[in-house]
PDB file of N, CA and C in Angstrom:
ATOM      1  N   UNK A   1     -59.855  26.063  25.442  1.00  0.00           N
ATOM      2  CA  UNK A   1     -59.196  27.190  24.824  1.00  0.00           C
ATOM      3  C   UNK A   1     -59.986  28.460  25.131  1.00  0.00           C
ATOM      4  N   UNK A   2     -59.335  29.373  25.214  1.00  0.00           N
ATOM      5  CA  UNK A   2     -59.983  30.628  25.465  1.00  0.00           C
ATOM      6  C   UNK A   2     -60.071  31.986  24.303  1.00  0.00           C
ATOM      7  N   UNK A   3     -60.720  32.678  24.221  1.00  0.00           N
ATOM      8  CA  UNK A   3     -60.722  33.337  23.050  1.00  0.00           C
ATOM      9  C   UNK A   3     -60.751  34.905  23.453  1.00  0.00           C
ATOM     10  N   UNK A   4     -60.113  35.788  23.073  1.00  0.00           N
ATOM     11  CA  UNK A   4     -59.973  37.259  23.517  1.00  0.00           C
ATOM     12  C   UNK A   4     -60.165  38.306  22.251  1.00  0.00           C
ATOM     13  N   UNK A   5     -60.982  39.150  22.807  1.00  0.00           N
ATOM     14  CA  UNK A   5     -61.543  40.278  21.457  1.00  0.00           C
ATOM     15  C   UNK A   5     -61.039  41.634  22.245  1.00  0.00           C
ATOM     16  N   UNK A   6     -60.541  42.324  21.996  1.00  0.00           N
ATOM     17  CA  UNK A   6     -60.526  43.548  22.525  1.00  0.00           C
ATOM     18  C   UNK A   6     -61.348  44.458  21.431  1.00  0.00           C
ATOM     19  N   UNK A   7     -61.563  46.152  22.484  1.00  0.00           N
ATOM     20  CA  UNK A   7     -62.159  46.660  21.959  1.00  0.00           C
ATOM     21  C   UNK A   7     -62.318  48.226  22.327  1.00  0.00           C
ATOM     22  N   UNK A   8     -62.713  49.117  22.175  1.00  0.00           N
ATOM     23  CA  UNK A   8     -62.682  50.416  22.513  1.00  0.00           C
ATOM     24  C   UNK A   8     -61.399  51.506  22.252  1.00  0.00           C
ATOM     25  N   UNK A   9     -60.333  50.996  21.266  1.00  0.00           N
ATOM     26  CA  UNK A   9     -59.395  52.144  21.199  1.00  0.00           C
ATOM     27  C   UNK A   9     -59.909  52.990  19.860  1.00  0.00           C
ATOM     28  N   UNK A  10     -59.287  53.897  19.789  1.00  0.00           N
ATOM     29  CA  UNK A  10     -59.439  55.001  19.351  1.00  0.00           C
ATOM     30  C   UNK A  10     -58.426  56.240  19.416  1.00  0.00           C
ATOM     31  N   UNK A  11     -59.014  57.385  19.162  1.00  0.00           N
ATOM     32  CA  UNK A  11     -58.305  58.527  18.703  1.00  0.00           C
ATOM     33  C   UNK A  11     -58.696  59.338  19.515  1.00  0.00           C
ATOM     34  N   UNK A  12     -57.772  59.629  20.577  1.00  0.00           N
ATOM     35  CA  UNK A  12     -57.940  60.965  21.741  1.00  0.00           C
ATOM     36  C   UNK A  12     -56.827  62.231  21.841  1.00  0.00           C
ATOM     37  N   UNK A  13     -57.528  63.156  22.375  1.00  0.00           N
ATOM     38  CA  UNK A  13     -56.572  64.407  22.679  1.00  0.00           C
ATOM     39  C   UNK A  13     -56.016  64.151  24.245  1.00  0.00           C
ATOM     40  N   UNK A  14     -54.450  64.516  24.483  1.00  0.00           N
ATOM     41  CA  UNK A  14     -53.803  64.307  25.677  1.00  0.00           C
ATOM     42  C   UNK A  14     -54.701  64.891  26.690  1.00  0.00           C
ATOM     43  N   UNK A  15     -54.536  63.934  27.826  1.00  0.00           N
ATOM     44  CA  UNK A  15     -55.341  64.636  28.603  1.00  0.00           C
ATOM     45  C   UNK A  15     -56.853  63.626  28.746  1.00  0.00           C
ATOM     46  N   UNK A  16     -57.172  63.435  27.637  1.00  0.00           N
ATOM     47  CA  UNK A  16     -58.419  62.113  27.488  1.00  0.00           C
ATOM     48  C   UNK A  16     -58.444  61.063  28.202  1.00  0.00           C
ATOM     49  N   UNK A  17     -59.695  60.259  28.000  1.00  0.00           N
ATOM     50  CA  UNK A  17     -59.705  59.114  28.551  1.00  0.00           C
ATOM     51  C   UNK A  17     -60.441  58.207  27.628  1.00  0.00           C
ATOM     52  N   UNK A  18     -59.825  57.092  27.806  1.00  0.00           N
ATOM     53  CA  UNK A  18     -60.436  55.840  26.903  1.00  0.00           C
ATOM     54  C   UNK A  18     -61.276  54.626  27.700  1.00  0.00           C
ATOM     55  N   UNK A  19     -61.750  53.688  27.480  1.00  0.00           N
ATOM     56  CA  UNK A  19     -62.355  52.587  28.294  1.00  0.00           C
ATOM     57  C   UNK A  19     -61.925  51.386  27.476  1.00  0.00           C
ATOM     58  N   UNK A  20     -61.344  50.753  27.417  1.00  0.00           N
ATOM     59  CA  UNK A  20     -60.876  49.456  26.915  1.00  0.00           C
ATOM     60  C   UNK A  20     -62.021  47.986  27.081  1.00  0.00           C
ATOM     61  N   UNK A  21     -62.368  47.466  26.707  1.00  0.00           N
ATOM     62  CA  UNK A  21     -62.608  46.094  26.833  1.00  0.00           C
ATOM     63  C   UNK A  21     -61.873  44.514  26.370  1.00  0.00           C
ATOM     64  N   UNK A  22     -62.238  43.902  27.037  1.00  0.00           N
ATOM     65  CA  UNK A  22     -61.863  42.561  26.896  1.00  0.00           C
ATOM     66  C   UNK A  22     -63.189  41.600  26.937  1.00  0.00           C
ATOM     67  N   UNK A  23     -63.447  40.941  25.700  1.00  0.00           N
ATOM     68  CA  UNK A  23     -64.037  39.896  26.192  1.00  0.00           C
ATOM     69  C   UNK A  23     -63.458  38.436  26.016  1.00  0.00           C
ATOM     70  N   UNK A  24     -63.691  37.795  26.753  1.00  0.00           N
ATOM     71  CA  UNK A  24     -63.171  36.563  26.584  1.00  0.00           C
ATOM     72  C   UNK A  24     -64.327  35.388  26.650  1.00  0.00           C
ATOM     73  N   UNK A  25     -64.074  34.224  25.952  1.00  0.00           N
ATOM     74  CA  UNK A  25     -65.161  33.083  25.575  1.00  0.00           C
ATOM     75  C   UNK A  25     -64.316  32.007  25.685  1.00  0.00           C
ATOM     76  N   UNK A  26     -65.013  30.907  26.066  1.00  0.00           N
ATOM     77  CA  UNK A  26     -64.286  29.481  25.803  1.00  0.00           C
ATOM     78  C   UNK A  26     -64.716  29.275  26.852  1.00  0.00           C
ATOM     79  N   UNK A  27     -63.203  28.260  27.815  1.00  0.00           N
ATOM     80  CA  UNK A  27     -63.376  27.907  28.347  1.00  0.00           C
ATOM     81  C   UNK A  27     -62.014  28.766  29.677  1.00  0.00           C
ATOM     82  N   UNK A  28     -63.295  29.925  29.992  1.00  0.00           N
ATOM     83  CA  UNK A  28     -62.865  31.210  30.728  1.00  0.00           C
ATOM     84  C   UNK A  28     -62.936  30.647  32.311  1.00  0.00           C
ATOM     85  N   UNK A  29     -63.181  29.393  32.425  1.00  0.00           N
ATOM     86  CA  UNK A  29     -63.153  29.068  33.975  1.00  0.00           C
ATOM     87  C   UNK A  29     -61.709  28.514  34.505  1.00  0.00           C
ATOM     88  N   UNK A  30     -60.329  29.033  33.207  1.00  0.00           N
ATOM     89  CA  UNK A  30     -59.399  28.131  33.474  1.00  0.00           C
ATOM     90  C   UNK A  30     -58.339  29.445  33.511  1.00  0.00           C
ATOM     91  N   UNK A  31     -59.011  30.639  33.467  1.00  0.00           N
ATOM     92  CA  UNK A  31     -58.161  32.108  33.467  1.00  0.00           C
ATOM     93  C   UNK A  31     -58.010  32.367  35.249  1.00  0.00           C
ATOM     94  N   UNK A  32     -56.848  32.580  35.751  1.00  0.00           N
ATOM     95  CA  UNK A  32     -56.147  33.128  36.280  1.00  0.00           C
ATOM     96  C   UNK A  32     -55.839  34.386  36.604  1.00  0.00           C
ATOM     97  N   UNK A  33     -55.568  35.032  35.700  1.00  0.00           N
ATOM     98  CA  UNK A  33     -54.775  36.059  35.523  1.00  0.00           C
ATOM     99  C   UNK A  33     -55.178  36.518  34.229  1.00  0.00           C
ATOM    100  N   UNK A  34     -55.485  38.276  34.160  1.00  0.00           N
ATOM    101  CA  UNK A  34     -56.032  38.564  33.259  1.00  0.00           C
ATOM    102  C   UNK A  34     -54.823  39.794  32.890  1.00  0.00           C
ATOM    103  N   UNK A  35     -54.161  40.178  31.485  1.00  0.00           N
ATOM    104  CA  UNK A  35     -53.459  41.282  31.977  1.00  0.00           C
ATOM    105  C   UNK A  35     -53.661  42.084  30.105  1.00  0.00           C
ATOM    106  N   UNK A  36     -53.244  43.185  30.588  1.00  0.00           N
ATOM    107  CA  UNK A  36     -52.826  44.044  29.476  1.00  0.00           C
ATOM    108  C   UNK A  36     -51.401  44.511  28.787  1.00  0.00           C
ATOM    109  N   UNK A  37     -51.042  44.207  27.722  1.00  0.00           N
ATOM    110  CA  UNK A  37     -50.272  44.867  27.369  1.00  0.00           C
ATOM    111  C   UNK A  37     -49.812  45.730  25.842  1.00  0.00           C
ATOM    112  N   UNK A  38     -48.922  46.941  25.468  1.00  0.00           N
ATOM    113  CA  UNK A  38     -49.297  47.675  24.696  1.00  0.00           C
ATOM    114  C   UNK A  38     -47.784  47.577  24.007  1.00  0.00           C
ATOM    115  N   UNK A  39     -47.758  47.687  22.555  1.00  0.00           N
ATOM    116  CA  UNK A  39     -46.897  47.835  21.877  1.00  0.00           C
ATOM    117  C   UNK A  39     -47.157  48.837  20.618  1.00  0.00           C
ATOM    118  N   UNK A  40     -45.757  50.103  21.091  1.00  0.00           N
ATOM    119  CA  UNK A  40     -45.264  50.977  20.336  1.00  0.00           C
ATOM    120  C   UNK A  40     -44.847  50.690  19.071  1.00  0.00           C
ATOM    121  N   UNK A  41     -44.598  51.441  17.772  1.00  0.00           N
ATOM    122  CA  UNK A  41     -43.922  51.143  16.938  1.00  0.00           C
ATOM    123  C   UNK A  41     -42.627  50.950  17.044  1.00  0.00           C
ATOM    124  N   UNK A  42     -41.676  50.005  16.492  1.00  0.00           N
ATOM    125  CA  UNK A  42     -40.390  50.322  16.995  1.00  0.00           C
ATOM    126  C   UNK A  42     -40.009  49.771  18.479  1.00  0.00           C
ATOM    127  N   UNK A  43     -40.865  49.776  19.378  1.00  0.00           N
ATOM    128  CA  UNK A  43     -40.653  49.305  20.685  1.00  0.00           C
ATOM    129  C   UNK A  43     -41.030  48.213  20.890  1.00  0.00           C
ATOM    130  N   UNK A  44     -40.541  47.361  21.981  1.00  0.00           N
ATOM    131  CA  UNK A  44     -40.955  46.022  22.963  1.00  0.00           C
ATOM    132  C   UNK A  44     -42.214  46.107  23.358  1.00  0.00           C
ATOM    133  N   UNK A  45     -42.691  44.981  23.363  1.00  0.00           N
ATOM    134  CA  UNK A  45     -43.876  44.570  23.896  1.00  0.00           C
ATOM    135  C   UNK A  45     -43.410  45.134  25.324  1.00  0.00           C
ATOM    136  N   UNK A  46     -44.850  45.953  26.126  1.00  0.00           N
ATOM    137  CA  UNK A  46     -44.983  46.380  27.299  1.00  0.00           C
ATOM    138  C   UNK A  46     -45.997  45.861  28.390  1.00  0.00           C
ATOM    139  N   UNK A  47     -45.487  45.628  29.568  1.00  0.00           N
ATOM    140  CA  UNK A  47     -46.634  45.524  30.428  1.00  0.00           C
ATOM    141  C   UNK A  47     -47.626  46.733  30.948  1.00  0.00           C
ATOM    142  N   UNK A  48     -49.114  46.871  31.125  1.00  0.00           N
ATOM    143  CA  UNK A  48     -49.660  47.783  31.179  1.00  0.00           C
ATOM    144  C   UNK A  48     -50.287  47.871  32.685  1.00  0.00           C
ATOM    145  N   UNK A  49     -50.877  46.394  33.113  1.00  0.00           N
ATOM    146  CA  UNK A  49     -51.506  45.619  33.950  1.00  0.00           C
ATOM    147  C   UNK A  49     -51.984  44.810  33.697  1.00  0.00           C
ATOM    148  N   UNK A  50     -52.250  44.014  34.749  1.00  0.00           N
ATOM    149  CA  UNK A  50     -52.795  43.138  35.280  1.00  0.00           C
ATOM    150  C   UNK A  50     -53.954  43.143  36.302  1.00  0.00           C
ATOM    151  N   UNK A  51     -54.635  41.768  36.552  1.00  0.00           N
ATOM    152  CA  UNK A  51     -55.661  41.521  37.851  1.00  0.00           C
ATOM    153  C   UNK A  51     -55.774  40.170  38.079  1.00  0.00           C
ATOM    154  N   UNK A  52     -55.683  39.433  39.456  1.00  0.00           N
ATOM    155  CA  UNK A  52     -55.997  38.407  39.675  1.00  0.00           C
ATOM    156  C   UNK A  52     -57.450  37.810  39.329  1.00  0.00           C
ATOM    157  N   UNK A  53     -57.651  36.865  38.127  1.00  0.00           N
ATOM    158  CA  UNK A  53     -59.399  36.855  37.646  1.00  0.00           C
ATOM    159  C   UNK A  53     -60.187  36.354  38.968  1.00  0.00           C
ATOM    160  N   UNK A  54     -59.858  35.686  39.918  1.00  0.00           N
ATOM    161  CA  UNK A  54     -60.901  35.461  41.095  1.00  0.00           C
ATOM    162  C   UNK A  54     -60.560  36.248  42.308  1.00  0.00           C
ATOM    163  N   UNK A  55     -59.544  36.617  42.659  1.00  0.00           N
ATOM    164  CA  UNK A  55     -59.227  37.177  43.976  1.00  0.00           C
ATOM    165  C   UNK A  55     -59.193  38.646  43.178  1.00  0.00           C
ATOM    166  N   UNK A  56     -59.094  39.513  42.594  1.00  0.00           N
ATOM    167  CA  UNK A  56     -58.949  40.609  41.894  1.00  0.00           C
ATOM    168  C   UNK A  56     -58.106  41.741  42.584  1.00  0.00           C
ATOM    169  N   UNK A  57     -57.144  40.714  42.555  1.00  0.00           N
ATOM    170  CA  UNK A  57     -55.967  41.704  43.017  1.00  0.00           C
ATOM    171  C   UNK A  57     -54.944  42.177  41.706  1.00  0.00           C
ATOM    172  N   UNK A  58     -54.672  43.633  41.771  1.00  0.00           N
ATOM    173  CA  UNK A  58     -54.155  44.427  40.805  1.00  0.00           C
ATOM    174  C   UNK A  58     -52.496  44.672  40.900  1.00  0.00           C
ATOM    175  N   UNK A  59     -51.962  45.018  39.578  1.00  0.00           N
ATOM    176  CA  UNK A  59     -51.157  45.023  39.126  1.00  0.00           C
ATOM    177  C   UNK A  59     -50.751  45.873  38.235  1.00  0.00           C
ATOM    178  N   UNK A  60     -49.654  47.162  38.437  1.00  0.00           N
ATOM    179  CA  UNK A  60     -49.676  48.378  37.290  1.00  0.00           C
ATOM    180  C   UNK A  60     -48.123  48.713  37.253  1.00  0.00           C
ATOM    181  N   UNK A  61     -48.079  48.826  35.868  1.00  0.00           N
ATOM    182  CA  UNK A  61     -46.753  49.571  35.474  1.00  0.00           C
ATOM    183  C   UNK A  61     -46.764  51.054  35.945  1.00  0.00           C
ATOM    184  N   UNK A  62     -45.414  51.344  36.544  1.00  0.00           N
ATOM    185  CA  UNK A  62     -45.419  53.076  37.472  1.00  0.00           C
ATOM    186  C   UNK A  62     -45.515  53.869  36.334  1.00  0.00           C
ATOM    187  N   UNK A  63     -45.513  53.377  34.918  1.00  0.00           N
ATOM    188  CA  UNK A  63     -45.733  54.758  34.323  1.00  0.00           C
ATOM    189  C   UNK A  63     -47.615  55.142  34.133  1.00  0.00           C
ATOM    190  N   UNK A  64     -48.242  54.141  34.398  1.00  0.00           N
ATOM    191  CA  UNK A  64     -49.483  54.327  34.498  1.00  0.00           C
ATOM    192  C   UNK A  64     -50.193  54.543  35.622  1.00  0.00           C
ATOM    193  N   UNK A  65     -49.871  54.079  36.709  1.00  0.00           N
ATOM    194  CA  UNK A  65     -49.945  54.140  38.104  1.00  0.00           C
ATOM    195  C   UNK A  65     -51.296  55.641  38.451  1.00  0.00           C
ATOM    196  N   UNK A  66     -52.149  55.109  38.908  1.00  0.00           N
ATOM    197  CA  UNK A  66     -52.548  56.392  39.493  1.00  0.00           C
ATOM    198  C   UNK A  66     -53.372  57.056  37.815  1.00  0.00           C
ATOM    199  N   UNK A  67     -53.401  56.878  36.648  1.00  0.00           N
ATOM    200  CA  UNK A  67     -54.019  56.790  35.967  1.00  0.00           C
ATOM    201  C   UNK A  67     -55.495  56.143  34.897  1.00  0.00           C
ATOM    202  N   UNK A  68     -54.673  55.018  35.040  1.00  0.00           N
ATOM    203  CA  UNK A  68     -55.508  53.372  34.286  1.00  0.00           C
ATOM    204  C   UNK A  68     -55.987  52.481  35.473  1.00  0.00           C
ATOM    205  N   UNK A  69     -57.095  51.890  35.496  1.00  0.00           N
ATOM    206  CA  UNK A  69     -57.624  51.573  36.097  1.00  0.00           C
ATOM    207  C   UNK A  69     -58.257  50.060  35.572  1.00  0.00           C
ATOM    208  N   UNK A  70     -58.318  48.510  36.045  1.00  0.00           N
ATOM    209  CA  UNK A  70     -58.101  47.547  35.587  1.00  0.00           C
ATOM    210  C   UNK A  70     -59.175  46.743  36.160  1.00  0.00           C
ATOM    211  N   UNK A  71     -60.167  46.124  35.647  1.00  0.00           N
ATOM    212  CA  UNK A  71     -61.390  45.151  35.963  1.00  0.00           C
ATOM    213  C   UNK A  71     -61.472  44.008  35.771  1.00  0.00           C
ATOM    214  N   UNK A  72     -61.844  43.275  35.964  1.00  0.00           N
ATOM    215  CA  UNK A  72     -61.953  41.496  34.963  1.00  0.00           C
ATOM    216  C   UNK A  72     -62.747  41.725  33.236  1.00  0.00           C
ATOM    217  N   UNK A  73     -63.337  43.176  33.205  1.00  0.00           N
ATOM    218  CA  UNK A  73     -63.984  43.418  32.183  1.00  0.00           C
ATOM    219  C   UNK A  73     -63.357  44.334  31.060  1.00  0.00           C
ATOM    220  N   UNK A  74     -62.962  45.450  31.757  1.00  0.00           N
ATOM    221  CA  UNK A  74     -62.648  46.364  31.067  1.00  0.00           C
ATOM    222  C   UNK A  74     -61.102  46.966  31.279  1.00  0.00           C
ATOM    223  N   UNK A  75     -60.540  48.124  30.939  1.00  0.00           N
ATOM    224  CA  UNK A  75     -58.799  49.094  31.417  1.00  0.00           C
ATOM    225  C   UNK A  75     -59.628  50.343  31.119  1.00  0.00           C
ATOM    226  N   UNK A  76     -59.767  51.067  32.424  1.00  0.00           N
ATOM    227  CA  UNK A  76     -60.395  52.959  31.976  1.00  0.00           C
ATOM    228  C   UNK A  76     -59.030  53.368  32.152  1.00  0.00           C
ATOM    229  N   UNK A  77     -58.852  54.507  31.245  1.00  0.00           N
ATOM    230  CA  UNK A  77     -57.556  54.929  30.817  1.00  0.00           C
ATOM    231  C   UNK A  77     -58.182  56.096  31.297  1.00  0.00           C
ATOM    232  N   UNK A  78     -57.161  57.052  31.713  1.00  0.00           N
ATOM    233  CA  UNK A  78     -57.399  58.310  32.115  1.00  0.00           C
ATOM    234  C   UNK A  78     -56.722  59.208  32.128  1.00  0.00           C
ATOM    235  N   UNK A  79     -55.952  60.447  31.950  1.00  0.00           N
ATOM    236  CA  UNK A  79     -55.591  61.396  31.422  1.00  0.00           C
ATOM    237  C   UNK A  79     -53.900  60.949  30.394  1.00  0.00           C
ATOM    238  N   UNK A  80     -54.492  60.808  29.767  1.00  0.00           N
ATOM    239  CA  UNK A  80     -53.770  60.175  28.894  1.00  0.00           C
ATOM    240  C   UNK A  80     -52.351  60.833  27.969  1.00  0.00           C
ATOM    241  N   UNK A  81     -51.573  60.429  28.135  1.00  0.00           N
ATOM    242  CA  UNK A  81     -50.465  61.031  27.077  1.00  0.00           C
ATOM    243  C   UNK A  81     -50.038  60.416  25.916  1.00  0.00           C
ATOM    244  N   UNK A  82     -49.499  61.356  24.798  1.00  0.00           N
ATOM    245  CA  UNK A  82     -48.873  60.686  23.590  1.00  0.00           C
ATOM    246  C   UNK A  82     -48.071  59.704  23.932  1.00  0.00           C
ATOM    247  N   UNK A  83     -47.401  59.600  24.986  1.00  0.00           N
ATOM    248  CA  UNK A  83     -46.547  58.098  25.201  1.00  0.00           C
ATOM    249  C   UNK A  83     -47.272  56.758  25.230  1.00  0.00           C
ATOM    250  N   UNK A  84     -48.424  57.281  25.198  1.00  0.00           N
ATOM    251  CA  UNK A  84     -49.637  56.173  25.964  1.00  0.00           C
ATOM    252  C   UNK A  84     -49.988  54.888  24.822  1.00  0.00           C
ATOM    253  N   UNK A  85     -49.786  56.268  23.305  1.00  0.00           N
ATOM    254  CA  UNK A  85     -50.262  55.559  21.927  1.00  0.00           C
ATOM    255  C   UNK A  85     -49.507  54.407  21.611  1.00  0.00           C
ATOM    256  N   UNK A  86     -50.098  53.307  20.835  1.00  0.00           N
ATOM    257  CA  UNK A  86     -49.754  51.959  21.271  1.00  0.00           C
ATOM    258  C   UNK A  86     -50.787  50.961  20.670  1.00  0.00           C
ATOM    259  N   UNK A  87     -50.573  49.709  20.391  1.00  0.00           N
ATOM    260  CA  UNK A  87     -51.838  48.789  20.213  1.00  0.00           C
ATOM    261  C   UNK A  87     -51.659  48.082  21.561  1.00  0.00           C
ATOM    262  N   UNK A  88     -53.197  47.937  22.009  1.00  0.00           N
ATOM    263  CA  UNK A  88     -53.276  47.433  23.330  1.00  0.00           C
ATOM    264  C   UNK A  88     -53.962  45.873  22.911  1.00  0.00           C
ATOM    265  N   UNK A  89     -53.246  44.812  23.944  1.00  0.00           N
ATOM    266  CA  UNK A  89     -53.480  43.770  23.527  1.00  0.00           C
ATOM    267  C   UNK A  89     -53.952  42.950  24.949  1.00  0.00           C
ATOM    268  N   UNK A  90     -54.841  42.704  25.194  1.00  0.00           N
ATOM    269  CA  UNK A  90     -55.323  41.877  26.483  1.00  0.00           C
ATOM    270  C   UNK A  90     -54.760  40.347  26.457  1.00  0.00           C
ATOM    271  N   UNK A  91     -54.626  40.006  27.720  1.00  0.00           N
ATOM    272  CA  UNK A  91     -54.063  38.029  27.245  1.00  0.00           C
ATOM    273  C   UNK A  91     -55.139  37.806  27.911  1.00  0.00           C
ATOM    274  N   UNK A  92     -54.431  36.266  28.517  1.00  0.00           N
ATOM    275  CA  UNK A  92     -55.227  35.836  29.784  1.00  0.00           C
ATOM    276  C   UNK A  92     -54.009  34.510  29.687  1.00  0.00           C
ATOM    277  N   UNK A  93     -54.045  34.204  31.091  1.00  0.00           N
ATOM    278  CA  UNK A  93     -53.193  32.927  31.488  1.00  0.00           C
ATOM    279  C   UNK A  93     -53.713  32.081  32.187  1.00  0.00           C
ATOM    280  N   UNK A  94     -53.403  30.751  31.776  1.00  0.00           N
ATOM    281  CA  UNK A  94     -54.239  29.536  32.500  1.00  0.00           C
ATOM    282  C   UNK A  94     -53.175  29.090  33.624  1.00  0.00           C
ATOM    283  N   UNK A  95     -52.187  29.645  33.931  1.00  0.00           N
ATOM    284  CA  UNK A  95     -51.427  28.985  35.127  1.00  0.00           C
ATOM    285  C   UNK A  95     -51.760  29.664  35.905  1.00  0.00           C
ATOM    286  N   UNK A  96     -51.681  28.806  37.359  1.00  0.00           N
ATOM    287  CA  UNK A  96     -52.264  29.075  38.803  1.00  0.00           C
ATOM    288  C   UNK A  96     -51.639  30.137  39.309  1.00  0.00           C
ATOM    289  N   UNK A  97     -50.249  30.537  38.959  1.00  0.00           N
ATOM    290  CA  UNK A  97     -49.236  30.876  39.299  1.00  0.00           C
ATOM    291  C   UNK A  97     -48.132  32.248  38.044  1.00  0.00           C
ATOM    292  N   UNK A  98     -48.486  33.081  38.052  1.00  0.00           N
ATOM    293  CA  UNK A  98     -47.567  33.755  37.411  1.00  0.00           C
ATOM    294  C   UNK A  98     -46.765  34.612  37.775  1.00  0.00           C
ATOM    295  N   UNK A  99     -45.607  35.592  37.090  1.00  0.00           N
ATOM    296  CA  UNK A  99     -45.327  36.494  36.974  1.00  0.00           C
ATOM    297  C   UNK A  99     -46.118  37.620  36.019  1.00  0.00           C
ATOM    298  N   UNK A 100     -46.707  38.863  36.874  1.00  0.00           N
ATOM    299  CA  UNK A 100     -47.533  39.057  36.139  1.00  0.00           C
ATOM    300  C   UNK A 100     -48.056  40.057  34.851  1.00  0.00           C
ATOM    301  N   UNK A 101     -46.246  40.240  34.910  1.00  0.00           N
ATOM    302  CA  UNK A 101     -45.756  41.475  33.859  1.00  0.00           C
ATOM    303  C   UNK A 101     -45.031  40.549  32.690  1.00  0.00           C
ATOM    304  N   UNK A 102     -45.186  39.381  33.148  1.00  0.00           N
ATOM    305  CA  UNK A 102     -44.248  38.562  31.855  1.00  0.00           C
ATOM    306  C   UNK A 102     -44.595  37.716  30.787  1.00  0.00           C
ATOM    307  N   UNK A 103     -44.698  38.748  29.700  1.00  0.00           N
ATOM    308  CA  UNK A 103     -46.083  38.254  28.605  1.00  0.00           C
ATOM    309  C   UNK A 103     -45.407  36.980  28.511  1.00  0.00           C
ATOM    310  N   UNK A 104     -44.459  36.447  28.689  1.00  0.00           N
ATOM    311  CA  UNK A 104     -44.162  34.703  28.601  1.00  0.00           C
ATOM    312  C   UNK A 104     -44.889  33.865  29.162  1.00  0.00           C
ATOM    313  N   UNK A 105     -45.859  34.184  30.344  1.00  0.00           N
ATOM    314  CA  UNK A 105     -46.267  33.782  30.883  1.00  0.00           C
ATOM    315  C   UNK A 105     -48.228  33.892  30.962  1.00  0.00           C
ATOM    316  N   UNK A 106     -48.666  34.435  29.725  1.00  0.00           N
ATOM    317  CA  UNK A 106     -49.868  34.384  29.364  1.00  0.00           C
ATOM    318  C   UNK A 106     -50.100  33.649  27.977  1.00  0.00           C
ATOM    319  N   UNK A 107     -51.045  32.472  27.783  1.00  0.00           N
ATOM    320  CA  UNK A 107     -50.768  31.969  26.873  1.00  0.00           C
ATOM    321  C   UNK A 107     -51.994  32.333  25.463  1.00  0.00           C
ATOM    322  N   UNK A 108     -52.860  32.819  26.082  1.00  0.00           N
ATOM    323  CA  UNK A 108     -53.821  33.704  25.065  1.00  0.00           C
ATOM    324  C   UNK A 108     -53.869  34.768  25.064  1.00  0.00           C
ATOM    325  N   UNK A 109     -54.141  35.446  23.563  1.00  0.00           N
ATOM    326  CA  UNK A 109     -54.026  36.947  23.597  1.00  0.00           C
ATOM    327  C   UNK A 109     -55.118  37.414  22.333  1.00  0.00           C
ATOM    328  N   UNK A 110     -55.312  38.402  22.627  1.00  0.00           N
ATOM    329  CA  UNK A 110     -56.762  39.227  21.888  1.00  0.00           C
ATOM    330  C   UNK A 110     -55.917  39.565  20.382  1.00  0.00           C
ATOM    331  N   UNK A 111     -56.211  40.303  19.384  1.00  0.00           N
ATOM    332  CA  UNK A 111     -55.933  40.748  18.288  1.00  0.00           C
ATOM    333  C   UNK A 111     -55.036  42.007  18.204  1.00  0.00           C
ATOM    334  N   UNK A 112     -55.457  42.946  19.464  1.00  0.00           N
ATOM    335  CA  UNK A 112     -55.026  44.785  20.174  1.00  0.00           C
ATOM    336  C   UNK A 112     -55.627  45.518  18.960  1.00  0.00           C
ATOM    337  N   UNK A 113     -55.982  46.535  19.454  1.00  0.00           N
ATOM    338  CA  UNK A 113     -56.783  47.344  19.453  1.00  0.00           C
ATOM    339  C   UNK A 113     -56.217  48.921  19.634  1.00  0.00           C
ATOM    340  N   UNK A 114     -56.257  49.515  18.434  1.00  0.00           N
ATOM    341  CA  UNK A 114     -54.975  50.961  18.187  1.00  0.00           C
ATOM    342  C   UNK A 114     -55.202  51.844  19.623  1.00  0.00           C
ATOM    343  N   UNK A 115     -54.388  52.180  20.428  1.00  0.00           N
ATOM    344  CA  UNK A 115     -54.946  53.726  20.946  1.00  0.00           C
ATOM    345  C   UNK A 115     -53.988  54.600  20.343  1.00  0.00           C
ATOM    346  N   UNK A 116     -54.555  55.727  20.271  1.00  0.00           N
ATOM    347  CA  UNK A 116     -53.656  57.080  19.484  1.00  0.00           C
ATOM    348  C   UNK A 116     -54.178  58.248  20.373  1.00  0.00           C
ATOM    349  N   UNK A 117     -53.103  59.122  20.963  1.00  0.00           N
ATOM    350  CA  UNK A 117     -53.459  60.277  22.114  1.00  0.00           C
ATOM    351  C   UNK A 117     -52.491  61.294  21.211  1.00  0.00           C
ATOM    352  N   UNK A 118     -52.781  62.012  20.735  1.00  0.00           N
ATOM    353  CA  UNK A 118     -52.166  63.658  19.764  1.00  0.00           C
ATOM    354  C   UNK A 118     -51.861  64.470  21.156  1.00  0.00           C
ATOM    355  N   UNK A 119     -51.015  65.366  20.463  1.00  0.00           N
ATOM    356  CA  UNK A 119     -50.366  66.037  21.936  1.00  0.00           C
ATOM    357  C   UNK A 119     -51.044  67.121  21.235  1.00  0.00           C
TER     358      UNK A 119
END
């Protein structure tokens, strides 16, 4: 089993930047696929990104694109907008094989962790 803590949100002005963490414990030699995702009030669970955990190949929603930035460790968030605000929730997936925007398809997930960006 694997275990996920997130960590680093907070309260920023638009325009800010945040650093996110993930840690994960257990038995982390069976993760795959590491991804992020953020839920609005009122709104659907969102994909944020992703990364392949051994080959570390990346994965980003176009509304973040060119902003957020994605590690096996951490998500640096970077000029950030009120759309952005959200609880951010890290997974991780033990299949070899995913889709990698489809929280159906990650079977552990962290607690999330508030971000809030004021316009």
């Amino acid at each position: 089993q694997v275990q996920l803590v997130e960590s680093g949100g907070g309260l920023v002005q638009a325009g800010g930047s945040l650093r996110l963490s993930c840690a994960a414990s257990g038995r982390t030699f069976n993760i795959y696929y590491m991804g992020w995702f953020r839920q609005a009030p009122g709104k659907e669970r969102e994909f944020v990104t992703a990364i392949n955990w051994s080959g570390g190949r990346t994965y980003y929603a176009d509304s973040v694109k060119g902003r957020f930035t994605i590690s096996r460790n951490t998500l640096q968030m970077n000029s950030l907008k009120p759309e952005d605000t959200a609880v951010y929730y890290c997974a991780a997936s033990d299949q070899t094989w995913v889709v990698p925007d489809n929280p159906r398809h990650y079977a552990y997930w962290g607690q999330g962790t508030q971000v809030t960006v004021s316009s």
